[in-house]
Protein backbone atom coordinates (compact mmCIF):
# COMPACT_ATOMS: atom_id res chain seq x y z
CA UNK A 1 0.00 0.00 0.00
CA UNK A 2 1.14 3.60 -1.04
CA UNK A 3 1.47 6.81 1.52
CA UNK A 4 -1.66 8.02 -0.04
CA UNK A 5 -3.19 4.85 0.02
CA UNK A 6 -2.57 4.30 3.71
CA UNK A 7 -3.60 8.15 4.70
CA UNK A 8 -6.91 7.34 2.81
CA UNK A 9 -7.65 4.00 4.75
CA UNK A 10 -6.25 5.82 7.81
CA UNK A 11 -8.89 8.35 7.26
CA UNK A 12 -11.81 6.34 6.73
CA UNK A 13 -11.05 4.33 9.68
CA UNK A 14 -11.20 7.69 11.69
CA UNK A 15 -14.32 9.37 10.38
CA UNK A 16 -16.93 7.44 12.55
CA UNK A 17 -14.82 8.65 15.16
CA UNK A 18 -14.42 12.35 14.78
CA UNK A 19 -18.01 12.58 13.72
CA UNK A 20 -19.19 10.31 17.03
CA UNK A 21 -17.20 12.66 18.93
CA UNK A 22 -18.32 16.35 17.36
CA UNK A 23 -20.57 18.14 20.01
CA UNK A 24 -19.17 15.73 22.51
CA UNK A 25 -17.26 16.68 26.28
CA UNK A 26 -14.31 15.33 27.09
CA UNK A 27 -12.45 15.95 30.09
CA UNK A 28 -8.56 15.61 29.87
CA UNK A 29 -6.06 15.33 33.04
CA UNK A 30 -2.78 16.07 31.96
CA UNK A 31 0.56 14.82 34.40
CA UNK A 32 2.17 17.85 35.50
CA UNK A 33 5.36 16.35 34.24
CA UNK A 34 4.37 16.64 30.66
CA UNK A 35 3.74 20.44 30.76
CA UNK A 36 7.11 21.15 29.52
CA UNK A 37 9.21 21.34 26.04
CA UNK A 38 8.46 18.98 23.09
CA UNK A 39 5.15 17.22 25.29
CA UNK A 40 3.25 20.32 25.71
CA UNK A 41 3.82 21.80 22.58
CA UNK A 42 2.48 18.18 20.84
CA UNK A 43 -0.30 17.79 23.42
CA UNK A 44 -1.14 21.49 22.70
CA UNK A 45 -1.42 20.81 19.15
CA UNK A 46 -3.23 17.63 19.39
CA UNK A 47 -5.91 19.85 22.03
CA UNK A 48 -5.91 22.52 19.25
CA UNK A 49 -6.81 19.80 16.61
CA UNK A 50 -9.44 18.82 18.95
CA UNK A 51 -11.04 21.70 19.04
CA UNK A 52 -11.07 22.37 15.85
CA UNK A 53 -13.16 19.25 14.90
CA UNK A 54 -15.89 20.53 16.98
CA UNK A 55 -15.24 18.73 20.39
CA UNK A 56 -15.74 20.53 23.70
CA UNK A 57 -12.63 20.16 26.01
CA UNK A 58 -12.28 20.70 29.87
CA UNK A 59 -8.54 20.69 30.78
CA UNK A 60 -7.15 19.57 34.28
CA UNK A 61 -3.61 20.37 34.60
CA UNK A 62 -1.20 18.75 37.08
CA UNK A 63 1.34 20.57 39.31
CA UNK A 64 2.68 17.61 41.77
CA UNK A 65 6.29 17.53 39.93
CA UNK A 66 6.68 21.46 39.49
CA UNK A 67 5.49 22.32 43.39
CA UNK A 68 8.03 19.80 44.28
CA UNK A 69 10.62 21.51 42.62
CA UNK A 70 9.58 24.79 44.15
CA UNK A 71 9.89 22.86 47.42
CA UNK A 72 13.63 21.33 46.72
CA UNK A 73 14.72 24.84 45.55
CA UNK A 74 13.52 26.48 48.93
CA UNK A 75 15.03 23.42 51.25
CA UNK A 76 11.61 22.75 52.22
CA UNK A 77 10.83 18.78 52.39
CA UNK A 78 7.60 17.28 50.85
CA UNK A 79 5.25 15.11 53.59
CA UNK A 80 3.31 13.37 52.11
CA UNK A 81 0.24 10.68 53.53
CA UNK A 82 -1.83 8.05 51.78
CA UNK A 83 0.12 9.33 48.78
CA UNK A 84 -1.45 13.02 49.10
CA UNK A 85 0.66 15.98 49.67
CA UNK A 86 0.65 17.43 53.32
CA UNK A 87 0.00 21.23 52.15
CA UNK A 88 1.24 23.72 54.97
CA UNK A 89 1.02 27.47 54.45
CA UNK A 90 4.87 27.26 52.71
CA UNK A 91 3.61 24.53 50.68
CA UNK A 92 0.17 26.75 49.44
CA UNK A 93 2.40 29.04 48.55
CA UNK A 94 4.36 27.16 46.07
CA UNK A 95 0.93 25.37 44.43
CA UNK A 96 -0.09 28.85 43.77
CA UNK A 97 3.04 29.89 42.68
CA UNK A 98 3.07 26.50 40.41
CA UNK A 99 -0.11 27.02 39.34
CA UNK A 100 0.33 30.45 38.13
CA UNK A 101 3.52 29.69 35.89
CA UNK A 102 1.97 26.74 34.45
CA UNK A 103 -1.32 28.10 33.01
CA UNK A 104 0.98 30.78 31.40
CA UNK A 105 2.99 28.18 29.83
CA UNK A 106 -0.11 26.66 28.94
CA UNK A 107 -1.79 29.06 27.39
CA UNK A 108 1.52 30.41 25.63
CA UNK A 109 1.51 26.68 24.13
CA UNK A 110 -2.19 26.64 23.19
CA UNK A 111 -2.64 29.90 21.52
CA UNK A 112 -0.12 28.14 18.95
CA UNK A 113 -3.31 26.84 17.33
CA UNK A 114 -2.75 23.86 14.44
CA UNK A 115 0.54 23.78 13.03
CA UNK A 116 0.95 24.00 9.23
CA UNK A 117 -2.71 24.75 9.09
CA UNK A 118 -4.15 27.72 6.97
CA UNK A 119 -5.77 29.44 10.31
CA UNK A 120 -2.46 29.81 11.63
CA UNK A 121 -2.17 32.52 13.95
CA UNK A 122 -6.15 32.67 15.31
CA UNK A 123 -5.92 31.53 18.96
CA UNK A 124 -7.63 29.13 20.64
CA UNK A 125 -9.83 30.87 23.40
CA UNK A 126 -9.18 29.79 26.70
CA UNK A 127 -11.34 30.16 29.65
CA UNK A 128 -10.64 30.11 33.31
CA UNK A 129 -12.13 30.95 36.57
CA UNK A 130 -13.59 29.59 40.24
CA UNK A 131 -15.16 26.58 38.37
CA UNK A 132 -14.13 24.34 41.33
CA UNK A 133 -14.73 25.27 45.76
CA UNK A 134 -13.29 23.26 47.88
CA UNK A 135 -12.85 22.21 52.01
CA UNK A 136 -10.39 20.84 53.52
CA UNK A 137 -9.22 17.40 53.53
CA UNK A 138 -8.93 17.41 57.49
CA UNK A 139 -7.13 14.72 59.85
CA UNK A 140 -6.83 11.85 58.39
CA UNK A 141 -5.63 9.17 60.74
CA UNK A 142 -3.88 11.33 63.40
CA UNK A 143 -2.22 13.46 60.56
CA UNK A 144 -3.09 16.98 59.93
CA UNK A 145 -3.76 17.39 55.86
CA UNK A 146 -3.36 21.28 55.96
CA UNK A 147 -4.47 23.12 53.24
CA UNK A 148 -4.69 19.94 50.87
CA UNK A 149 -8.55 19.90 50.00
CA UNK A 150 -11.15 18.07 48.79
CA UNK A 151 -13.85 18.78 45.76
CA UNK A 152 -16.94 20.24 47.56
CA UNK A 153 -18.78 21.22 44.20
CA UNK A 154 -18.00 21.45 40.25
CA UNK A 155 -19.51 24.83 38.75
CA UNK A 156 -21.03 23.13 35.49
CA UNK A 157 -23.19 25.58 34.48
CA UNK A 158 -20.46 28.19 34.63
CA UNK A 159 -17.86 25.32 32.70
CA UNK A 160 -20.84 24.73 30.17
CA UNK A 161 -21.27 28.50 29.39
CA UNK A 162 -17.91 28.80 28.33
CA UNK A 163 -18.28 25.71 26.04
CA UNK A 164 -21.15 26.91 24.20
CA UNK A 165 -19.15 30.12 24.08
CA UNK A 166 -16.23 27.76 21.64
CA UNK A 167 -13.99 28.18 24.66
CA UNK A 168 -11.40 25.09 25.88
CA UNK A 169 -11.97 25.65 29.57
CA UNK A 170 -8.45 24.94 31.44
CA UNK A 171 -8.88 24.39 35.20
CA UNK A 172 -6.07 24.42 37.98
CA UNK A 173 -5.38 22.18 41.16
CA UNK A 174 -6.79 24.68 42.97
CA UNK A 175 -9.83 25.29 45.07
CA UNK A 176 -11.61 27.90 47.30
CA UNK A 177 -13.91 27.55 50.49
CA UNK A 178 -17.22 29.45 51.18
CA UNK A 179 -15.04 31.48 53.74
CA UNK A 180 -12.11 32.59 50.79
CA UNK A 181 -9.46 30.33 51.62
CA UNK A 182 -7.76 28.09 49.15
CA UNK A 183 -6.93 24.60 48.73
CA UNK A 184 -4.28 22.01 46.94
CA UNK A 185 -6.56 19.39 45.20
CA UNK A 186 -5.51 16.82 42.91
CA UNK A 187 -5.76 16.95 39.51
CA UNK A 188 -7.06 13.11 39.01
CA UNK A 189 -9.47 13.95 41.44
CA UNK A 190 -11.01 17.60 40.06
CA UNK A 191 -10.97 15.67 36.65
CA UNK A 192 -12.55 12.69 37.89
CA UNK A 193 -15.44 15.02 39.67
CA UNK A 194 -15.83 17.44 36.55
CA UNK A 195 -16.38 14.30 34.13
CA UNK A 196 -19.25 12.83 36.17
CA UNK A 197 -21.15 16.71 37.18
CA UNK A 198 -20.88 17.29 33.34
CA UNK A 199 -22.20 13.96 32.21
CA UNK A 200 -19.02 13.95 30.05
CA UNK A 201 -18.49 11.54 26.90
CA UNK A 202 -15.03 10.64 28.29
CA UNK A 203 -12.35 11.30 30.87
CA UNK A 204 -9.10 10.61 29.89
CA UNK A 205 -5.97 10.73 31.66
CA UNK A 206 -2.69 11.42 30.35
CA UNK A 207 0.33 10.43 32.43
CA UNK A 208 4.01 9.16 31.96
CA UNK A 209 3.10 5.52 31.48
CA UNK A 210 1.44 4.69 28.68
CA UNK A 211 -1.97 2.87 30.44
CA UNK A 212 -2.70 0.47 32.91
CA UNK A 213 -0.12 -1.79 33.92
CA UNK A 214 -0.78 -5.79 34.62
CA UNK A 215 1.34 -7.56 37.48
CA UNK A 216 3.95 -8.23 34.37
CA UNK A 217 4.48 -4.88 33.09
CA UNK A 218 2.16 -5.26 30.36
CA UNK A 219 -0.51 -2.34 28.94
CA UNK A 220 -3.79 -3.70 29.49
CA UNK A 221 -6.01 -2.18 26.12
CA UNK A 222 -9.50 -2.42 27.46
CA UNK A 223 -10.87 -3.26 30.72
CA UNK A 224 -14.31 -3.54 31.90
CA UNK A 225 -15.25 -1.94 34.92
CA UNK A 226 -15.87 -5.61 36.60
CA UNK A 227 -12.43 -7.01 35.47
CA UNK A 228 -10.82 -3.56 36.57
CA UNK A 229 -12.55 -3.93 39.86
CA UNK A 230 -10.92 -7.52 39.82
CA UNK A 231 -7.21 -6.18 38.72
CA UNK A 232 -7.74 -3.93 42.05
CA UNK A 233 -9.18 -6.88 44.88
CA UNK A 234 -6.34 -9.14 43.16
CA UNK A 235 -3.63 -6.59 43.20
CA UNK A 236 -2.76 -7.12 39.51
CA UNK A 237 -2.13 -3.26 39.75
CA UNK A 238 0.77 -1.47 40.37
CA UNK A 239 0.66 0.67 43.19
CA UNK A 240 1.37 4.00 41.98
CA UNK A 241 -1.60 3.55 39.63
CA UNK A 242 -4.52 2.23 42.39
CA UNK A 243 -5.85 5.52 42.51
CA UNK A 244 -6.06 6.31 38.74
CA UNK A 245 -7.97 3.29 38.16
CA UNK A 246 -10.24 3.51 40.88
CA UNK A 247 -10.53 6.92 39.41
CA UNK A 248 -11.58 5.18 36.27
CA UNK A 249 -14.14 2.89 38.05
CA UNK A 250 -15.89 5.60 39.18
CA UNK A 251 -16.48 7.60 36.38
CA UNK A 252 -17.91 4.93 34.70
CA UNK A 253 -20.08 4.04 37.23
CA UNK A 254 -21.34 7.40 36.95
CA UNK A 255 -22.35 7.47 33.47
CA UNK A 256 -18.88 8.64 32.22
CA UNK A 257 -19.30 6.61 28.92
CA UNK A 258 -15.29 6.01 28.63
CA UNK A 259 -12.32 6.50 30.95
CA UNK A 260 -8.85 6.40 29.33
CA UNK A 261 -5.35 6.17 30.14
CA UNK A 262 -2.57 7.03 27.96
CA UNK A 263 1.19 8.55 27.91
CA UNK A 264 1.97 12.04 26.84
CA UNK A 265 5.33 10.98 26.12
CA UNK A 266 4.02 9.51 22.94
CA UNK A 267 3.86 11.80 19.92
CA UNK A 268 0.27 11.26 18.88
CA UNK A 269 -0.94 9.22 21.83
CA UNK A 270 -4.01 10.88 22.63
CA UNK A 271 -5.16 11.12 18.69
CA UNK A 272 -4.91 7.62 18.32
CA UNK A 273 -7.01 6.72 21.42
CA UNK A 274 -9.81 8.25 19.90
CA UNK A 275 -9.78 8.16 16.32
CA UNK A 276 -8.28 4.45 15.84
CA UNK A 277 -9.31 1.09 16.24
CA UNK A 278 -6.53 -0.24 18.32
CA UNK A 279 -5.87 3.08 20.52
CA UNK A 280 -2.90 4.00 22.57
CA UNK A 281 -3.77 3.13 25.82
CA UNK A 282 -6.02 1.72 28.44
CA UNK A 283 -9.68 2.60 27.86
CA UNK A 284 -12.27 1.61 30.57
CA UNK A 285 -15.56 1.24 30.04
CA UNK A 286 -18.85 0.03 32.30
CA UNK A 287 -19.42 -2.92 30.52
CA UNK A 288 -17.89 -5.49 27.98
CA UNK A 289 -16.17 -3.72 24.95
CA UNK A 290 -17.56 -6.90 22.70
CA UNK A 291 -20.78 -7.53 22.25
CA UNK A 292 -23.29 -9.29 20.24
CA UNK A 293 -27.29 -8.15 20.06
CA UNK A 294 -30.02 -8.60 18.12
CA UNK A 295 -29.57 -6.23 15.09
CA UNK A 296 -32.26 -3.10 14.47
CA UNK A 297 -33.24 -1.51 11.67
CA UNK A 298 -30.93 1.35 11.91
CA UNK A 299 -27.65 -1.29 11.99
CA UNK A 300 -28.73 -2.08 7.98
CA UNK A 301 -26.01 0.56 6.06
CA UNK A 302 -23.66 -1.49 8.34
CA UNK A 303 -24.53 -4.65 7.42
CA UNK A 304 -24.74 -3.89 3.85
CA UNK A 305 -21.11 -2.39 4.14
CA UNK A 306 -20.14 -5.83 5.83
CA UNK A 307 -21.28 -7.95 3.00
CA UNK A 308 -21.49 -6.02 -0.24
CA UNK A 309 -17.58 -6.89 -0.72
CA UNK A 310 -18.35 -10.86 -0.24
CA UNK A 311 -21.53 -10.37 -2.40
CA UNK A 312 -19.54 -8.92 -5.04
CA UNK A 313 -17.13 -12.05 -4.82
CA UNK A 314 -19.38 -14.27 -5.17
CA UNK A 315 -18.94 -15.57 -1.30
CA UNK A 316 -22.05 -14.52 -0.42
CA UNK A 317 -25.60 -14.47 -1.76
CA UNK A 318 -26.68 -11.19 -2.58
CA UNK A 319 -29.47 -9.74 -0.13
CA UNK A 320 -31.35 -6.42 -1.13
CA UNK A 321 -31.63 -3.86 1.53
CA UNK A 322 -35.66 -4.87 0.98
CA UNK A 323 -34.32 -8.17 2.15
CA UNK A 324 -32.43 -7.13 5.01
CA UNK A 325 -35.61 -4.76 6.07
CA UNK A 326 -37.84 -7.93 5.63
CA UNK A 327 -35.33 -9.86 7.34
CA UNK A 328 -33.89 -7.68 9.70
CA UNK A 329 -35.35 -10.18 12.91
CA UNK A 330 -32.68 -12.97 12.16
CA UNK A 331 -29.32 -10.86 11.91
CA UNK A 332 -26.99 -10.51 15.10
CA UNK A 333 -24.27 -8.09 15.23
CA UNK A 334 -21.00 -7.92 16.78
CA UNK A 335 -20.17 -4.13 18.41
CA UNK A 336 -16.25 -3.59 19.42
CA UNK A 337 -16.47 -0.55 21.00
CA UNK A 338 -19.75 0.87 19.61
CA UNK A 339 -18.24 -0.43 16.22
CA UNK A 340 -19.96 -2.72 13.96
CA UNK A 341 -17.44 -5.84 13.17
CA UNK A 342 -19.64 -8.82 12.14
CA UNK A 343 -22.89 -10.42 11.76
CA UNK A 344 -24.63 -13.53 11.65
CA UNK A 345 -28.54 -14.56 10.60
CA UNK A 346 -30.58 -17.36 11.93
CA UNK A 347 -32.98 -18.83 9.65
CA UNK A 348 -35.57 -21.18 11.33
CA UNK A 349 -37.69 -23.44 8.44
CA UNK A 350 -41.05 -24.32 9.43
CA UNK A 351 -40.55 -27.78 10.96
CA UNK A 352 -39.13 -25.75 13.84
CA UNK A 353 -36.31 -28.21 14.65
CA UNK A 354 -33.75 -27.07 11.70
CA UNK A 355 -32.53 -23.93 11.05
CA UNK A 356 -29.63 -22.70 8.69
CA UNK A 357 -26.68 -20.30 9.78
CA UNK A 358 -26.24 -17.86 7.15
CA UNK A 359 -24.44 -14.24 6.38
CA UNK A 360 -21.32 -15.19 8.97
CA UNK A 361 -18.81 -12.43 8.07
CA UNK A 362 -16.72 -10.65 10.59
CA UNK A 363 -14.78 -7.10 8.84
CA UNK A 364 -11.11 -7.48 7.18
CA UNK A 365 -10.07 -4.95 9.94
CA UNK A 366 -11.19 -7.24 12.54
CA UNK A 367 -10.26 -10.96 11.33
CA UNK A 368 -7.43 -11.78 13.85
CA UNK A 369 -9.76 -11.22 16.83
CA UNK A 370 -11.81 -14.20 17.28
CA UNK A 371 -15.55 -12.33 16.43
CA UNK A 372 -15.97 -15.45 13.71
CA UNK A 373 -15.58 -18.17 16.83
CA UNK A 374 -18.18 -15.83 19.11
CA UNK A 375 -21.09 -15.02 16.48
CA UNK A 376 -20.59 -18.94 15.74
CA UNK A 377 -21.16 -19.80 19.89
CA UNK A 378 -23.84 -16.98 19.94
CA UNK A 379 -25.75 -18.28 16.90
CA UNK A 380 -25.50 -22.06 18.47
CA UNK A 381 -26.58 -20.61 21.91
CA UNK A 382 -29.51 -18.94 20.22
CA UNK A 383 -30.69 -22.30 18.15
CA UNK A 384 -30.56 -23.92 21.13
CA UNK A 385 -32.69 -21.78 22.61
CA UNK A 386 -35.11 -22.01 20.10
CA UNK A 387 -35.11 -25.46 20.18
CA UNK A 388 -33.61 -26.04 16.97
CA UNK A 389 -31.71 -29.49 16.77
CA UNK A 390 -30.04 -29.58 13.44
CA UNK A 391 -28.37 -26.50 12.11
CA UNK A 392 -27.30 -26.28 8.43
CA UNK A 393 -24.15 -24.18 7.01
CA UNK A 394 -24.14 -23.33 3.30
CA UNK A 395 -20.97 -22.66 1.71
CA UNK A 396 -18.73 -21.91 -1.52
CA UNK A 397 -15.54 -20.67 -0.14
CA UNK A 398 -15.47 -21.35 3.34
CA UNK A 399 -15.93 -25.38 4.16
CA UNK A 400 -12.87 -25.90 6.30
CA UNK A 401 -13.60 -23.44 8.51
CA UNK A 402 -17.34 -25.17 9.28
CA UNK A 403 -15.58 -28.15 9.45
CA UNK A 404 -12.89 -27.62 11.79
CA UNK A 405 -15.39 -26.16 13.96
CA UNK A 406 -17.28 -29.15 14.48
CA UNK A 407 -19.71 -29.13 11.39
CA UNK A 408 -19.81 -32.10 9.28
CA UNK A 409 -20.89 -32.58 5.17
CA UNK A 410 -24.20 -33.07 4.12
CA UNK A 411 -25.78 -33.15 1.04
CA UNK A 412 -28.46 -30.90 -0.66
CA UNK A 413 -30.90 -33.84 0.21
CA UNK A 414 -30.75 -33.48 3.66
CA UNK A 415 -31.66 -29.91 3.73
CA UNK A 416 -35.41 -29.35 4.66
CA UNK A 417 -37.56 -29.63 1.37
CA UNK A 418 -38.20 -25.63 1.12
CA UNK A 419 -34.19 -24.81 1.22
CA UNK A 420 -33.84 -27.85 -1.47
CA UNK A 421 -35.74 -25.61 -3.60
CA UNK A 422 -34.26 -22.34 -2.94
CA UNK A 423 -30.59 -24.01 -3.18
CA UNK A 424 -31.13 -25.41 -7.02
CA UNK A 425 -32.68 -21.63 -8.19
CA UNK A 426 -29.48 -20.14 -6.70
CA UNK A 427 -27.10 -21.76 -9.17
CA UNK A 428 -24.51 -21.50 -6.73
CA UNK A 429 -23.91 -25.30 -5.88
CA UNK A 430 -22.73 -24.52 -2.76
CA UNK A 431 -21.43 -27.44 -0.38
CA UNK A 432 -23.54 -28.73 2.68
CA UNK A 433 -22.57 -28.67 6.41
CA UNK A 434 -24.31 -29.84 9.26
CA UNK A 435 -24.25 -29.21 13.11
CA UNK A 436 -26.22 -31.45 15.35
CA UNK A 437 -27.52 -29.87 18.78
């Protein structure tokens, strides 16, 4: 495949995505350590790009490595507990102070806008304010959190004005009480809080490692928020990233439709969490990122895309969209990810006890993940179900993979007297499998 080849598959592939994701909210924690040199200049542009395609973006910026630095330089030595700063008045004084120099930097880096691109030199707008009050965190077990705070209330309707105004609305670790003082928060923790008060479409997290870490090392792509839950009783997680997948839990559980976790040491990172198939990262979601349901009327330019190719082949028998609307009750569909991979049809004859798998296909893009093997279970599940004892596979290309999967040959004679029919006006001569239940 050719460069222009590959930027016009690339493309396709990211369409449904950038149009899913127009109009949407996303909420975006950023690692204090990235807000510096080549990573916030890249993550600026990518947040610029963003914008620009018509999604609505609430910032959270870190500060943990910066007021730390301000603490080394003044001789002063962190305390932390539970992994949360202790914040005493010197301490407050360097979160503001860290605060301060890093939305500057910020919005120096932002009002870049898109690199190369013809608008070059119209600035994002940025918006800031008291979006966030605060209390303090208090004593926690004998210990004396100082002015380290907790989230007491996210303005949204403030946040939201500012969106509908076209502004990216960039919020600090910073909070204030009812009675005017101020408080060091956490940025996973404002994020987490303004993601679930805006009913946002995602919260995503970028940090130094580039997801979710397993026992081993290893990125884990996509977790459920049961098998997350799991990674957490089990201790598959390692321990500097508890708290950013609990974080992740709970968004989800909240209606937060996706949580993800990527690096911002990765050029490019954050757009290919959310405009490829694979991603960058570890998303989270509520439930299972697979699944198979009955398939709707609206699902039928999907289907069509799915088959036409194998149609045109010859693979397949060709099936009008009248067909499919006529028809629509016996197709399955496999979602990745709110993603349409595969389908499969159940035909039942009128005996009751035999019924024909037909229309198996499962997208190029999505071959080497198994989705064949689970529509094949699902379908066998559901003619179960339906009391169906004898389940017949029709195929011109495909035998061996019937028949390593349990089926066995038939012939056209065993096929129920109504198919027999239909099979000699097709022409196609297709060979006979069987699958007794």
């Amino acid at each position: 495949m050719n460069t222009s080849d590959s930027f016009v598959g690339d493309f396709r592939e990211a369409a449904p995505y950038i149009n899913y994701l127009r109009g949407k909210t996303l909420v975006i924690g950023i690692a204090g350590s990235l807000l510096s040199g080549a990573a916030l200049r890249t993550l600026a542009a990518d947040l610029n790009l963003l914008a620009s395609l018509g999604v609505r973006l609430v910032v959270v910026h870190g500060s943990r490595s910066q007021i730390s630095a301000l603490e080394e330089t003044d001789g002063h030595t962190p305390q932390y507990h539970n992994g949360r700063r202790i914040t005493d008045e010197a301490t407050l004084v360097h979160a503001k102070q860290a605060c301060g120099m890093l939305r500057a930097d910020i919005e120096a880096a932002l009002s870049m806008g898109i690199a190369q691109a013809p608008q070059r030199g119209k600035s994002l707008n940025i918006a800031g304010g008291n979006f966030v009050s605060a209390r303090p965190l208090g004593v926690i077990d004998g210990i004396d959190m100082g002015y380290t705070g907790r989230i007491r209330k996210i303005d949204t309707e403030a946040i939201r004005q500012r969106l509908n105004d076209g502004a990216l609305v960039l919020i600090s670790p910073l909070g204030h009480s009812l009675s005017g003082k101020t408080f060091n928060l956490s940025m996973g923790d404002i994020a987490e809080a303004a993601a679930i008060a805006l009913q946002a479409e995602k919260l995503i997290y970028v940090v130094e490692q580039e997801g979710i870490l397993d026992a081993e090392g290893s990125v884990v792509s996509n977790l459920s928020a049961k098998e997350a839950r799991a990674m957490l009783d089990e201790n598959r997680v390692q321990a500097n990233q508890r708290r950013l997948l609990q974080s992740a839990i709970n968004a989800v559980a909240n209606r937060v439709q996706r949580t993800q976790i990527l690096s911002g040491r990765q050029d490019g990172s954050l757009i290919r969490e959310l405009f490829t198939r694979h991603g960058a990262g570890t998303s989270v979601a509520e439930s299972a990122f697979m699944n198979i349901r009955q398939a709707q009327g609206t699902d039928i330019p999907d289907i069509i895309t799915l088959i036409r190719p194998l149609e045109d082949q010859g693979v397949l028998l060709h099936r009008s969209r009248e067909y499919l609307e006529n028809h629509i009750g016996e197709f399955s569909i496999l979602e990745h990810d709110r993603q349409i991979y595969g389908c499969v049809a159940l035909k039942v004859f009128e005996t009751g006890s035999r019924g024909e798998l037909a229309c198996l296909v499962v997208s190029p893009e999505a071959q080497d993940g198994g989705y064949g093997e689970y529509l094949l279970e699902h379908l066998l599940d559901s003619a179960r179900a339906r009391g169906i004892r004898t389940l017949f596979a029709l195929s011109t290309h495909t035998g061996e993979w019937f028949i390593e999967r349990g089926f066995q040959t038939a012939s056209v004679e065993d096929l129920p007297p109504e198919r027999q029919q239909e099979y000699h006006e097709s022409g196609r001569k297709s060979k006979v499998f069987v699958y007794p239940l």
